[in-house]
C-alpha atoms as a PDB file:
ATOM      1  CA  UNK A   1     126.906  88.152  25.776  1.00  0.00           C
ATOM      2  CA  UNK A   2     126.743  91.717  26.992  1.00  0.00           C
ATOM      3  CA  UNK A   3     126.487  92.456  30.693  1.00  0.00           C
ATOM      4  CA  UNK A   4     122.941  93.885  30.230  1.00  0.00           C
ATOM      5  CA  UNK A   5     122.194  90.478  28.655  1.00  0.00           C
ATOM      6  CA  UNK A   6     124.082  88.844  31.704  1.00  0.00           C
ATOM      7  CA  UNK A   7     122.014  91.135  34.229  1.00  0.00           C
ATOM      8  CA  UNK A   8     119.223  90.230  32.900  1.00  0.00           C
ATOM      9  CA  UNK A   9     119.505  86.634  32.911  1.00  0.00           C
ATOM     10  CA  UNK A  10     120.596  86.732  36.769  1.00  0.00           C
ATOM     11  CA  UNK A  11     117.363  88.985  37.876  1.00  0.00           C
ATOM     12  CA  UNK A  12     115.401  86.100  35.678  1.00  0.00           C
ATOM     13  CA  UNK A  13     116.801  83.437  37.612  1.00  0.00           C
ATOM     14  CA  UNK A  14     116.755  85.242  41.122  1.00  0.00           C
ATOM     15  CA  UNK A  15     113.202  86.021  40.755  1.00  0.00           C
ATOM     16  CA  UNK A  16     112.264  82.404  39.605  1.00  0.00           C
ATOM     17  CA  UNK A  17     114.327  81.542  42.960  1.00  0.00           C
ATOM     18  CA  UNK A  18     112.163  83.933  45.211  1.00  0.00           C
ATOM     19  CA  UNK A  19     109.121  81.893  43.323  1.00  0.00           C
ATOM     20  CA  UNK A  20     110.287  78.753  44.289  1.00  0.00           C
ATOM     21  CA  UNK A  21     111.326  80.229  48.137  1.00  0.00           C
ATOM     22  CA  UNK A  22     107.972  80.598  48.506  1.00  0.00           C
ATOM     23  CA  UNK A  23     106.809  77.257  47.668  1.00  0.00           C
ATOM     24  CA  UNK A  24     109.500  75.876  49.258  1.00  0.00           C
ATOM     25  CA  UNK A  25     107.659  77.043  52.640  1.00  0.00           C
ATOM     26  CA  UNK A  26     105.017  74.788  51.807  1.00  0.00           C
ATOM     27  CA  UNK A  27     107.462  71.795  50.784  1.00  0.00           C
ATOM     28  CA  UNK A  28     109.951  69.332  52.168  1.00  0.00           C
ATOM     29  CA  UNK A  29     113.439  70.388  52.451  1.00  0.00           C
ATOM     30  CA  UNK A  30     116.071  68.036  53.814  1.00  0.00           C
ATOM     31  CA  UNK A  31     119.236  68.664  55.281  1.00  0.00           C
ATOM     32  CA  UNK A  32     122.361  67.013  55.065  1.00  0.00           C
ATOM     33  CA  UNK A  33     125.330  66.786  57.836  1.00  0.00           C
ATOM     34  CA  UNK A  34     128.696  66.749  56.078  1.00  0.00           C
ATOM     35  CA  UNK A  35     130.822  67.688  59.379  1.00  0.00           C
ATOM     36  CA  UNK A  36     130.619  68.605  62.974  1.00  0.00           C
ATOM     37  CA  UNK A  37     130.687  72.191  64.106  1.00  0.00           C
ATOM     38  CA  UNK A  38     132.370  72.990  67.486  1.00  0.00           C
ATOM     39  CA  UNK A  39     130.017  74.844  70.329  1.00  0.00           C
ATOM     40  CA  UNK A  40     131.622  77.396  72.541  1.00  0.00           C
ATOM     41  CA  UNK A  41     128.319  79.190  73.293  1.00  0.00           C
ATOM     42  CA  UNK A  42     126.684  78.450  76.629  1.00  0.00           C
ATOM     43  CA  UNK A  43     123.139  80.059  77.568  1.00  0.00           C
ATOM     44  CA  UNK A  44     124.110  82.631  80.489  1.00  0.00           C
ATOM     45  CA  UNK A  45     122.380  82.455  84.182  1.00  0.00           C
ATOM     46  CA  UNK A  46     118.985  84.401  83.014  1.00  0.00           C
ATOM     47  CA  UNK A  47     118.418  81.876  79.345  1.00  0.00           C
ATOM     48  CA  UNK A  48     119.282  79.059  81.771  1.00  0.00           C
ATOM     49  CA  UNK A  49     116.248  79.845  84.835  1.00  0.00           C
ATOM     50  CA  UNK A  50     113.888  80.207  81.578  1.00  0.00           C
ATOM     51  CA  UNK A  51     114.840  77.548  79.816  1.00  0.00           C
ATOM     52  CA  UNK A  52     114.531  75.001  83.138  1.00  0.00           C
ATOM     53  CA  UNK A  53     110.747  76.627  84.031  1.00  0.00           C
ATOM     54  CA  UNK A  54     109.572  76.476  80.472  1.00  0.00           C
ATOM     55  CA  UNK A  55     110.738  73.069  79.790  1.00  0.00           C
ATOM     56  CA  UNK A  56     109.581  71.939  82.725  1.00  0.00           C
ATOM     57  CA  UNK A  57     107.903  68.063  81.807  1.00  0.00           C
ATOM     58  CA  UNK A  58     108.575  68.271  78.148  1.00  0.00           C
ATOM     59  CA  UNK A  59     109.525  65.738  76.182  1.00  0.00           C
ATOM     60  CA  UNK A  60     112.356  65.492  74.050  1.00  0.00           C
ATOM     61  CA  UNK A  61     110.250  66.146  71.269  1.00  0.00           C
ATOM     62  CA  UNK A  62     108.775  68.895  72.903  1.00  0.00           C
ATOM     63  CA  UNK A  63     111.947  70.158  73.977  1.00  0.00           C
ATOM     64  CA  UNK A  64     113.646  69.969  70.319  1.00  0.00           C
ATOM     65  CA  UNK A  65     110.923  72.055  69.228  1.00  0.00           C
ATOM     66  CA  UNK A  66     111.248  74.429  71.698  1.00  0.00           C
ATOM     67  CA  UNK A  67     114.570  74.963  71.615  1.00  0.00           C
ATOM     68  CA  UNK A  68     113.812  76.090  67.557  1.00  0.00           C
ATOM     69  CA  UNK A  69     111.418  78.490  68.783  1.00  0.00           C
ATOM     70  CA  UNK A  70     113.230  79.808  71.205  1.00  0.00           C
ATOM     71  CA  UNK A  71     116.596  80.783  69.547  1.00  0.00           C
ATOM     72  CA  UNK A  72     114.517  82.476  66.732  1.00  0.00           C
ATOM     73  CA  UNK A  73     112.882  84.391  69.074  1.00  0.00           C
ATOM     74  CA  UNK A  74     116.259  85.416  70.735  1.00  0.00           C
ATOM     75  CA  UNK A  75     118.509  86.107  67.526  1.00  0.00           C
ATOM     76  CA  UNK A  76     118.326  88.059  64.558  1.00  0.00           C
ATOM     77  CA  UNK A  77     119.626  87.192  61.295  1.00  0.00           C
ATOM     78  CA  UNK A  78     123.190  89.080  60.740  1.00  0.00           C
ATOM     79  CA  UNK A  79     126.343  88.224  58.624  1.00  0.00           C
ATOM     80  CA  UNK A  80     128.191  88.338  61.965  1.00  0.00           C
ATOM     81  CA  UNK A  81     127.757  86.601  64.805  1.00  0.00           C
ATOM     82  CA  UNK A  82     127.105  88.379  68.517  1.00  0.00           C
ATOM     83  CA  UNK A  83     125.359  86.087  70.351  1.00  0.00           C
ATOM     84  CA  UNK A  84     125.088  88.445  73.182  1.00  0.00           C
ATOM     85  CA  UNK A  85     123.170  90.984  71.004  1.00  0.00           C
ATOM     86  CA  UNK A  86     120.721  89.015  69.414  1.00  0.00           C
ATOM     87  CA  UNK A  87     122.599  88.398  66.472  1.00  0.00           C
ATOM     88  CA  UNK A  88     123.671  85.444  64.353  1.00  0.00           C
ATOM     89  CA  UNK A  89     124.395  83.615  61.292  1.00  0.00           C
ATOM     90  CA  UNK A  90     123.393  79.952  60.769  1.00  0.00           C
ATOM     91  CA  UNK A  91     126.257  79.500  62.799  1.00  0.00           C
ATOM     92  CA  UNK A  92     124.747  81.070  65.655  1.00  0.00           C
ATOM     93  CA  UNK A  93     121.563  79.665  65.505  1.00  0.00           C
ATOM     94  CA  UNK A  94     122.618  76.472  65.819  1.00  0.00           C
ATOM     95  CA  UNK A  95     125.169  77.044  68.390  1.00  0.00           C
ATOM     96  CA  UNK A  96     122.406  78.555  70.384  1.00  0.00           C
ATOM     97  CA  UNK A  97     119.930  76.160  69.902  1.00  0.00           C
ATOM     98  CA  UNK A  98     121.786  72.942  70.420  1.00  0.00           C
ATOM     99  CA  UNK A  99     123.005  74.735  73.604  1.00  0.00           C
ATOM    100  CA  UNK A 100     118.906  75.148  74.702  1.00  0.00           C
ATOM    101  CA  UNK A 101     117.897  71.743  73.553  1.00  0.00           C
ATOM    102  CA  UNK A 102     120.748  70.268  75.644  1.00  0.00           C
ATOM    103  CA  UNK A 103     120.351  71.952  78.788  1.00  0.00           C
ATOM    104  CA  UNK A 104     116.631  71.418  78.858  1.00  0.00           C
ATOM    105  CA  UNK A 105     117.462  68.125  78.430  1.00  0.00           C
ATOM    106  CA  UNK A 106     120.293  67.810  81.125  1.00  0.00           C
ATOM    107  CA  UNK A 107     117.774  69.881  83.481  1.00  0.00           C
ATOM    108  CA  UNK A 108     114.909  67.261  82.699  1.00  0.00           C
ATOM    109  CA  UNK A 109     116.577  64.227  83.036  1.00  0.00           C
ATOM    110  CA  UNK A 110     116.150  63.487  79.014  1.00  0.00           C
ATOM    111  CA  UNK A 111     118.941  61.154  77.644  1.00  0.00           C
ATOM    112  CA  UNK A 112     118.939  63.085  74.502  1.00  0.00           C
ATOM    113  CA  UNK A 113     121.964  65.398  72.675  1.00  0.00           C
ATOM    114  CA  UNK A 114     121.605  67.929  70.202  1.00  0.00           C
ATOM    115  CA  UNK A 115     125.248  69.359  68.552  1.00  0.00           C
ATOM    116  CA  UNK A 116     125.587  71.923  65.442  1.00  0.00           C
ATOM    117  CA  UNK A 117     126.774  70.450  62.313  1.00  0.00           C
ATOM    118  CA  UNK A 118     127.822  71.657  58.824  1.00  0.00           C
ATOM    119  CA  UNK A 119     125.699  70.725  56.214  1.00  0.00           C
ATOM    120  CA  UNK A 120     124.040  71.767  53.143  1.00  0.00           C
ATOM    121  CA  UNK A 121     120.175  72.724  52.448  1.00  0.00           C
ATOM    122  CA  UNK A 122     118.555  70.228  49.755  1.00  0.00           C
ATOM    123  CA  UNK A 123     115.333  71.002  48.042  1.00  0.00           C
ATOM    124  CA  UNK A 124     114.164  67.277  45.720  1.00  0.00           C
ATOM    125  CA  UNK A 125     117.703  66.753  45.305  1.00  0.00           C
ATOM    126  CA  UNK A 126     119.491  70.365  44.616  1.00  0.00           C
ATOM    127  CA  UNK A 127     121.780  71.482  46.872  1.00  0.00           C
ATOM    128  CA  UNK A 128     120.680  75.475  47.635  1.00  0.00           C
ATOM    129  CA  UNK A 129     124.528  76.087  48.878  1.00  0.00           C
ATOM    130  CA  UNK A 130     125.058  75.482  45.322  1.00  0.00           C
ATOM    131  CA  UNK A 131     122.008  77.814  43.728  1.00  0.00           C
ATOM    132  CA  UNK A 132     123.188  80.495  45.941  1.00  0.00           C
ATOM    133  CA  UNK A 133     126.717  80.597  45.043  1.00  0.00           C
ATOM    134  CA  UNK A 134     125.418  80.781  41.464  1.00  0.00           C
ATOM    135  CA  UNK A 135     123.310  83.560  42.711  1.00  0.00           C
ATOM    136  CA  UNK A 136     125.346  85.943  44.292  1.00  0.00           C
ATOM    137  CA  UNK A 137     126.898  89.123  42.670  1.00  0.00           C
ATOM    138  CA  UNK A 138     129.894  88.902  43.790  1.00  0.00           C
ATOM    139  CA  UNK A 139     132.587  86.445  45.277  1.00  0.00           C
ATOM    140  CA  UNK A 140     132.652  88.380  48.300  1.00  0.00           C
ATOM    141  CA  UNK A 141     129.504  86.576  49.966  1.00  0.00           C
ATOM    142  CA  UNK A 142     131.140  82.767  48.223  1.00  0.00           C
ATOM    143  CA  UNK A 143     131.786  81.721  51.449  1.00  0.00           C
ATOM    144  CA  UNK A 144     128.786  82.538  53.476  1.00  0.00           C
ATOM    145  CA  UNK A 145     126.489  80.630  51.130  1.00  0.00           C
ATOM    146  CA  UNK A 146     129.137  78.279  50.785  1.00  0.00           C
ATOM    147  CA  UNK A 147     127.697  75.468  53.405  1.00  0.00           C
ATOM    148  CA  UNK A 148     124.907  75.704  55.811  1.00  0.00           C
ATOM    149  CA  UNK A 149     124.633  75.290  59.781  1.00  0.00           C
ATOM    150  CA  UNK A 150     121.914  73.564  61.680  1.00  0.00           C
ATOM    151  CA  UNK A 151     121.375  71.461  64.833  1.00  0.00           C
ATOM    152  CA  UNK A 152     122.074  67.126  64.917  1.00  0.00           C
ATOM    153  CA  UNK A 153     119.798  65.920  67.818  1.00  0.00           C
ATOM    154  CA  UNK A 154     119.917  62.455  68.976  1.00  0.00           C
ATOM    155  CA  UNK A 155     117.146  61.095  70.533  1.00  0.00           C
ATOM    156  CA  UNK A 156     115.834  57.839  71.044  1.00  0.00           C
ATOM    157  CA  UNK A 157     116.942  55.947  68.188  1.00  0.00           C
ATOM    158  CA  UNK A 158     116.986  58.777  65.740  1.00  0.00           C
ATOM    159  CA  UNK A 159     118.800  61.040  64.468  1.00  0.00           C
ATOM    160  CA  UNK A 160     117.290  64.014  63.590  1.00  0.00           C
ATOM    161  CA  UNK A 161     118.925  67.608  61.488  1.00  0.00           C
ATOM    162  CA  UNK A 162     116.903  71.031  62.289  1.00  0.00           C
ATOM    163  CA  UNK A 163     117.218  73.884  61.333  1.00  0.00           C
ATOM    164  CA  UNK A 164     116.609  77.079  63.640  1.00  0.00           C
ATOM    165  CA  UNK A 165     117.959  79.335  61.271  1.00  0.00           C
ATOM    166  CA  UNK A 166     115.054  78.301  58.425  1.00  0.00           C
ATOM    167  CA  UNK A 167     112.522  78.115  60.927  1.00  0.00           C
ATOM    168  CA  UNK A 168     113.029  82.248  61.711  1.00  0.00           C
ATOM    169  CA  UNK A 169     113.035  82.854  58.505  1.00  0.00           C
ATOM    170  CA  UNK A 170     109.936  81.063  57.215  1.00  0.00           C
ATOM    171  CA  UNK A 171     107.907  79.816  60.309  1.00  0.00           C
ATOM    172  CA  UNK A 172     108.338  75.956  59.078  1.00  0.00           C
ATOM    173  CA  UNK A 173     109.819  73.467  61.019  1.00  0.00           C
ATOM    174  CA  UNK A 174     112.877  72.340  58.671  1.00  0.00           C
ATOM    175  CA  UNK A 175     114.043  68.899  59.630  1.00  0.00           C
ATOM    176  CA  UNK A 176     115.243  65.920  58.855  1.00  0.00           C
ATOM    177  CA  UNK A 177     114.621  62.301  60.403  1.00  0.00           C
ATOM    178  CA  UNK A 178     117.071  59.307  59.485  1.00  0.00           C
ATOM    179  CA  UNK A 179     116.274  56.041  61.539  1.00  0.00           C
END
């Protein structure tokens, strides 16, 4: 097959993926935790006074949702993570966010954890980690589509995967509930 042939095929199947983006915003996606992520970030002295007044009577719930909300409207989509200038990966978003959700909940007396976790991105059954690698033009970006980052919050009795990171980029609440 020639490489025009190839080319061809790809902007086919890229398009037809931008097609189903879109309806993806108006269906379920679920995520899936494969491993934890560590969490060095740790909202500075300003994030922390907003965080504790905005919070204020929440409920975990409330909070969890916040705390998606919130880190989109901090960060910016990057390659690279700078927390400190509004930028981030999937990484970073979930960093961030888990960091929010659980100092909202330390400052309200919640008994409720969120931590990021590794993961992929399912959409009725196929893995988009795995339609993006196809994707890409290059092996260069392999690893960045490689897995996906978002937030594991425990609370109550469930355990529940969200996704900051989706929610900036479509405006949909992407999580996950497992009893």
């Amino acid at each position: 097959m020639s490489s025009k042939a190839k080319k061809r095929i790809r902007t086919f199947v890229c398009t037809l993926l931008v097609i189903i983006g879109i309806y993806i915003v108006w269906s379920p996606l679920s995520l899936t935790k494969i491993s934890d992520r560590s969490n060095p970030y740790a909202p500075d002295k300003n994030l922390k006074s907003e965080i504790k007044e905005e919070t204020a009577e929440m409920t975990a719930e409330e909070i969890r949702s916040y705390s998606v909300k919130k880190t989109a409207k901090l960060l910016s989509f990057t390659i690279k993570n700078d927390l400190s200038k509004g930028e981030a990966n999937c990484i970073g978003y979930a960093q961030m966010c888990a960091s929010i959700s659980n100092y909202a909940f330390k400052v309200n007396g919640i008994k409720a954890s969120a931590k990021p976790v590794v993961g992929y991105v399912m959409f009725y059954g196929i893995n988009l980690c795995d339609v993006l690698k196809w994707c890409i033009p290059n092996k260069r970006w392999e690893n960045f589509v490689k897995d996906h980052d978002f937030v594991e919050y425990h609370i109550d009795e469930e355990t529940i995967y969200c996704d900051a990171s989706a929610y900036d980029l479509i405006y949909k609440d992407c999580k996950t509930t497992m009893k």
